[in-house]
Protein backbone atom coordinates (compact mmCIF):
# COMPACT_ATOMS: atom_id res chain seq x y z
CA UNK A 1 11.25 -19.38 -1.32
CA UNK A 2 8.09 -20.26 0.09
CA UNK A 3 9.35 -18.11 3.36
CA UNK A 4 10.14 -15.38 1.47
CA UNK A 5 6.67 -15.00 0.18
CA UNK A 6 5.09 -15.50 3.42
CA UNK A 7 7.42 -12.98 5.05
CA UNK A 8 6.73 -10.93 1.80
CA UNK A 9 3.24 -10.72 2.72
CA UNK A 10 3.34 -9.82 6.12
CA UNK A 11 5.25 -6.94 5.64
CA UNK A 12 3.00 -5.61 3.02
CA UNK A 13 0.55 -5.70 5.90
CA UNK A 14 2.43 -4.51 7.98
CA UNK A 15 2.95 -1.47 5.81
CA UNK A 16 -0.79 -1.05 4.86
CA UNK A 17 -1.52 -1.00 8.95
CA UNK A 18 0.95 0.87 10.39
CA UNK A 19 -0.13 3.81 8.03
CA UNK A 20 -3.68 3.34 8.89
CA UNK A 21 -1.96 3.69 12.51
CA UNK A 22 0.23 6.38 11.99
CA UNK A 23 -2.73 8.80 10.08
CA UNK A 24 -5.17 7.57 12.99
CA UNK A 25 -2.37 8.74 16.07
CA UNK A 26 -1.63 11.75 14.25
CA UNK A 27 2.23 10.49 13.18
CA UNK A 28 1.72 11.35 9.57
CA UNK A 29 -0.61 13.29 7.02
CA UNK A 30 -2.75 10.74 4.97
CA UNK A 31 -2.10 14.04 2.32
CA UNK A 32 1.44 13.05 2.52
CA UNK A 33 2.53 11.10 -0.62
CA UNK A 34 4.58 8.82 1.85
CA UNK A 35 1.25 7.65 3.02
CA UNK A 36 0.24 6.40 -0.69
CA UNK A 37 3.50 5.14 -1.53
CA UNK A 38 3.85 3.13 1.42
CA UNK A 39 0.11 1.79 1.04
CA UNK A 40 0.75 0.60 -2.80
CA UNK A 41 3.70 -1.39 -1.50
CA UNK A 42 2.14 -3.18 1.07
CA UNK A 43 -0.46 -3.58 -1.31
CA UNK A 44 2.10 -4.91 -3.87
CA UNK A 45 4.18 -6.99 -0.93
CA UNK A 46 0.35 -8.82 -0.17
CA UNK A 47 -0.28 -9.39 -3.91
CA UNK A 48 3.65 -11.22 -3.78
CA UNK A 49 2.12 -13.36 -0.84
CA UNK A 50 -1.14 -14.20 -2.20
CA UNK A 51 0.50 -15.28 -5.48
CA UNK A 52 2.00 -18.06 -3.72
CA UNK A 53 -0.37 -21.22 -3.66
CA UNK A 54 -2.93 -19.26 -5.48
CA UNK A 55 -6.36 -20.72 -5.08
CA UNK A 56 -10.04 -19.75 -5.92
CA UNK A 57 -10.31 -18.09 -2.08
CA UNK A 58 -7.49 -15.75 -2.88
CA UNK A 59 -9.42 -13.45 -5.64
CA UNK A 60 -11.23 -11.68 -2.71
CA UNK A 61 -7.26 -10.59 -1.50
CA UNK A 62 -6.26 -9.96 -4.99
CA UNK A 63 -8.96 -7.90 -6.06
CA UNK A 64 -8.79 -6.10 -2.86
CA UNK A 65 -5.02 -5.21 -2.96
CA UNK A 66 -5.18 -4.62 -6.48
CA UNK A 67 -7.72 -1.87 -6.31
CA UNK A 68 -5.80 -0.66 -3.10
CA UNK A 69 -2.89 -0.45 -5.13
CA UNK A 70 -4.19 1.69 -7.70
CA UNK A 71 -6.34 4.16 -5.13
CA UNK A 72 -2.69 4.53 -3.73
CA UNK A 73 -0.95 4.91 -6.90
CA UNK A 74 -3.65 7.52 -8.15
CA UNK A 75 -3.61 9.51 -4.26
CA UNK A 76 -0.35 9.39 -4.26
CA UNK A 77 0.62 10.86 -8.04
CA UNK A 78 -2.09 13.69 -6.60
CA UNK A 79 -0.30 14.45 -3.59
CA UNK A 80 2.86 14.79 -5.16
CA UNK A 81 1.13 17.27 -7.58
CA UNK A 82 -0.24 19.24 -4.53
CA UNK A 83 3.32 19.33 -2.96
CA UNK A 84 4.87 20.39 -6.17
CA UNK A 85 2.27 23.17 -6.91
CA UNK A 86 2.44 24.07 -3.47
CA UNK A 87 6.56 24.34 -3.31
CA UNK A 88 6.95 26.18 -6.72
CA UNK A 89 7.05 29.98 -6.83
């Protein structure tokens, strides 16, 4: 279990910087909702880590990923919006 949560929060970072990566080598839109969706699971997938062997020293992470978790959540409900505005006649 402990693995799992370990590996859990890697690949929420993971997530979070490869689409820092991809917006910054011109791979993907950050006005894509993939971007947001893909930074609130990392975001989620870090908050899984973190949870395990919680300490005082892991608030900094958690209040971090939770407010990146909503910012995503909120940009990416927008986006979708946009893109369904944008694709109706």
């Amino acid at each position: 279990m402990e693995t799992l949560l370990s590996l859990s929060g890697i690949t929420g970072a993971v997530c979070c910087v490869g689409m820092y990566a991809a917006v910054s080598f011109g791979q993907i839109s950050a006005e894509r909702p993939l971007f947001f969706l893909v930074n609130a699971l990392g975001a989620g997938l870090i908050l899984i880590g973190a949870s395990h062997q919680f300490d005082v020293g892991d608030l900094g992470t958690i209040g971090q990923e939770l407010i990146w978790a909503v910012i995503s959540i909120i940009g990416g409900v927008r986006a979708w919006r946009r893109d369904v505005q944008e694709s109706s006649p």
